[in-house]
C-alpha atoms as a PDB file:
ATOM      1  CA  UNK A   1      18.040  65.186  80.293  1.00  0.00           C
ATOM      2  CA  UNK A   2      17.457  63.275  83.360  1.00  0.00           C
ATOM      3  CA  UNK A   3      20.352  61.883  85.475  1.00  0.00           C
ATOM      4  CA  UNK A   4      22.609  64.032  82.635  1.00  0.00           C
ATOM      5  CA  UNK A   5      25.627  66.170  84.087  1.00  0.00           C
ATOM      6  CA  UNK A   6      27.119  68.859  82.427  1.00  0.00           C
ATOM      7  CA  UNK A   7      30.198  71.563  83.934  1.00  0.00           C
ATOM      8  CA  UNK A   8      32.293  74.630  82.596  1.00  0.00           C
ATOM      9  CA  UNK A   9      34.993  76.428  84.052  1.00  0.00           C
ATOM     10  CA  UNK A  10      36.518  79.658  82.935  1.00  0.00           C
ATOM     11  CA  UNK A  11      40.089  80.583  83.887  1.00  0.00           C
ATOM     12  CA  UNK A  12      41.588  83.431  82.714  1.00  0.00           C
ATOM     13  CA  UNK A  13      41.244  83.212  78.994  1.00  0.00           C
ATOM     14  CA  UNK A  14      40.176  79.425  78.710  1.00  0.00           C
ATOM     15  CA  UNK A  15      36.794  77.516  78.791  1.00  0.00           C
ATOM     16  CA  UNK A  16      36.767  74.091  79.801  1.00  0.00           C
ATOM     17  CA  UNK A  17      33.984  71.465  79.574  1.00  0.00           C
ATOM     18  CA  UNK A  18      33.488  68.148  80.185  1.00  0.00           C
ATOM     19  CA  UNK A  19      30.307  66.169  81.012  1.00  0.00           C
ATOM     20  CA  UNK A  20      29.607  63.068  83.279  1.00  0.00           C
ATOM     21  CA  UNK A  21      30.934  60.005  81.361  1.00  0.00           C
ATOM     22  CA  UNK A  22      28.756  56.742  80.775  1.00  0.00           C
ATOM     23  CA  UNK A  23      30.450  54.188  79.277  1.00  0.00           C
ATOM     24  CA  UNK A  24      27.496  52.945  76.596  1.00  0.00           C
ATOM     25  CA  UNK A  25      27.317  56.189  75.402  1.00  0.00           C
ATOM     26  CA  UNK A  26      29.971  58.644  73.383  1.00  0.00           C
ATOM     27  CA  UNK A  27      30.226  62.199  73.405  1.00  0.00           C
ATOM     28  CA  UNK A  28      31.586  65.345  70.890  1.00  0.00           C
ATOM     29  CA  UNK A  29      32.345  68.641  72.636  1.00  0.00           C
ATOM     30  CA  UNK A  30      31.933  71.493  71.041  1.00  0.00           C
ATOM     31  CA  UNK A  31      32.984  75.186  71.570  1.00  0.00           C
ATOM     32  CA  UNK A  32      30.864  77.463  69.551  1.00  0.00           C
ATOM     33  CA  UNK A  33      31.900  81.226  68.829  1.00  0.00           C
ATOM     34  CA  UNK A  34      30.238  84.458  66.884  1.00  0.00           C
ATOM     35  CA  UNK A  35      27.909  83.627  64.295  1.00  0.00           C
ATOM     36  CA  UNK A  36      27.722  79.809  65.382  1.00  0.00           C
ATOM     37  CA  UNK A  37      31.712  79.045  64.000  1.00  0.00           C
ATOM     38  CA  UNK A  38      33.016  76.277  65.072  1.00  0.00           C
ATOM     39  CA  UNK A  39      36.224  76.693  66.929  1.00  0.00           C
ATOM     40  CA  UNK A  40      37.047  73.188  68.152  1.00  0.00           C
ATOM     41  CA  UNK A  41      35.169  69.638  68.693  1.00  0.00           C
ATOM     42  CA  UNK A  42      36.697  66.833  70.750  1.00  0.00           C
ATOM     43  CA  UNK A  43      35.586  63.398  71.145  1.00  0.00           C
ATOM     44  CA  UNK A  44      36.677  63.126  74.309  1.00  0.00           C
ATOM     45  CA  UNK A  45      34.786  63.506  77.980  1.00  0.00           C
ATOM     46  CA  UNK A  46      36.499  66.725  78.530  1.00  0.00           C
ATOM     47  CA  UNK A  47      38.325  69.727  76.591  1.00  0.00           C
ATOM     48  CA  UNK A  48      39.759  72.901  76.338  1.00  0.00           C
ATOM     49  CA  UNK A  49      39.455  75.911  75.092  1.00  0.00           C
ATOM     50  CA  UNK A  50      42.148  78.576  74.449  1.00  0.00           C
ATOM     51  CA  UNK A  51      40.469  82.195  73.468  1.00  0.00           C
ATOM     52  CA  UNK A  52      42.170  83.849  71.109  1.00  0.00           C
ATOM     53  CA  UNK A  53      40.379  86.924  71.274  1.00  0.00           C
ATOM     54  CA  UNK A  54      38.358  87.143  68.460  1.00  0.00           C
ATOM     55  CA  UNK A  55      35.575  84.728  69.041  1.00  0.00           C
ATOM     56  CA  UNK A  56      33.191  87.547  70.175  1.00  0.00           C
ATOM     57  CA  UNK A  57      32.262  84.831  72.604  1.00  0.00           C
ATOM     58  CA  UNK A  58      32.290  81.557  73.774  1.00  0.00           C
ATOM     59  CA  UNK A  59      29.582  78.706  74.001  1.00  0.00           C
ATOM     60  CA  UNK A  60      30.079  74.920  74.969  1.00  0.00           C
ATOM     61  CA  UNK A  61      27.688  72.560  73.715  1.00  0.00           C
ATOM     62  CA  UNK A  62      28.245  68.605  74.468  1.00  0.00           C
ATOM     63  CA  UNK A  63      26.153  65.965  71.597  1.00  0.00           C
ATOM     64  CA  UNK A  64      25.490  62.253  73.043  1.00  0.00           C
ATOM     65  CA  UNK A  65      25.598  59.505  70.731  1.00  0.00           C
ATOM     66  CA  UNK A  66      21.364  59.116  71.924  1.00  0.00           C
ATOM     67  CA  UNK A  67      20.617  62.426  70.692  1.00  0.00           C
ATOM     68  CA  UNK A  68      20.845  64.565  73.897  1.00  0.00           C
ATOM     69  CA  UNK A  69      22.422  67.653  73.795  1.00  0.00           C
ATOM     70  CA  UNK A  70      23.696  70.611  76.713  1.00  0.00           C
ATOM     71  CA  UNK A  71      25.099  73.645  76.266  1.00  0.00           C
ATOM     72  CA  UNK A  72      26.523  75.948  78.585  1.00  0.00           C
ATOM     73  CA  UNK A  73      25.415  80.034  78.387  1.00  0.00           C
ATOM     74  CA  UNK A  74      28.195  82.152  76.102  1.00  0.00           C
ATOM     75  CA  UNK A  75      31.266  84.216  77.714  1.00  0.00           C
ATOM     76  CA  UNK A  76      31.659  87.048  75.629  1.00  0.00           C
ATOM     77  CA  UNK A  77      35.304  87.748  74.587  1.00  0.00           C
ATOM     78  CA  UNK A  78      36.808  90.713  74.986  1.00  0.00           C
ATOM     79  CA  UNK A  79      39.272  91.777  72.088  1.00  0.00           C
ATOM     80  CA  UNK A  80      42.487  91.713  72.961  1.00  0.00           C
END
């Protein structure tokens, strides 16, 4: 996706995402866990994840409203 921005950060037991806003366009974040669950969505520029500890891991993936899509790689979870 050209001139498309996407960033993660994990702290301690959280993922957060957001992606580089542009105004004519909306977004959907998504975290994605074991087996493809869905654990959350926002419609928002940026979110939060809290793991609980049985997500086997974590994956962010942001949807524009044009079709594009990025994903970040998966944290794996450890139980707690």
């Amino acid at each position: 996706m050209a001139g498309y921005s996407f960033a993660h950060e994990i702290r301690a037991r959280r993922r957060r995402a957001r992606d580089a806003r542009r105004v004519d366009r909306q977004y959907r974040i998504q975290f994605i866990g074991r087996g493809g669950r869905l654990l959350s969505e926002r419609l928002e520029t940026a979110a939060t994840y809290a793991f609980t500890g049985d997500e086997g891991y974590v994956r962010a993936r942001v949807l524009e409203s044009n079709g594009a899509m990025a994903w970040a790689q998966p944290v794996t979870i450890a139980p707690r």
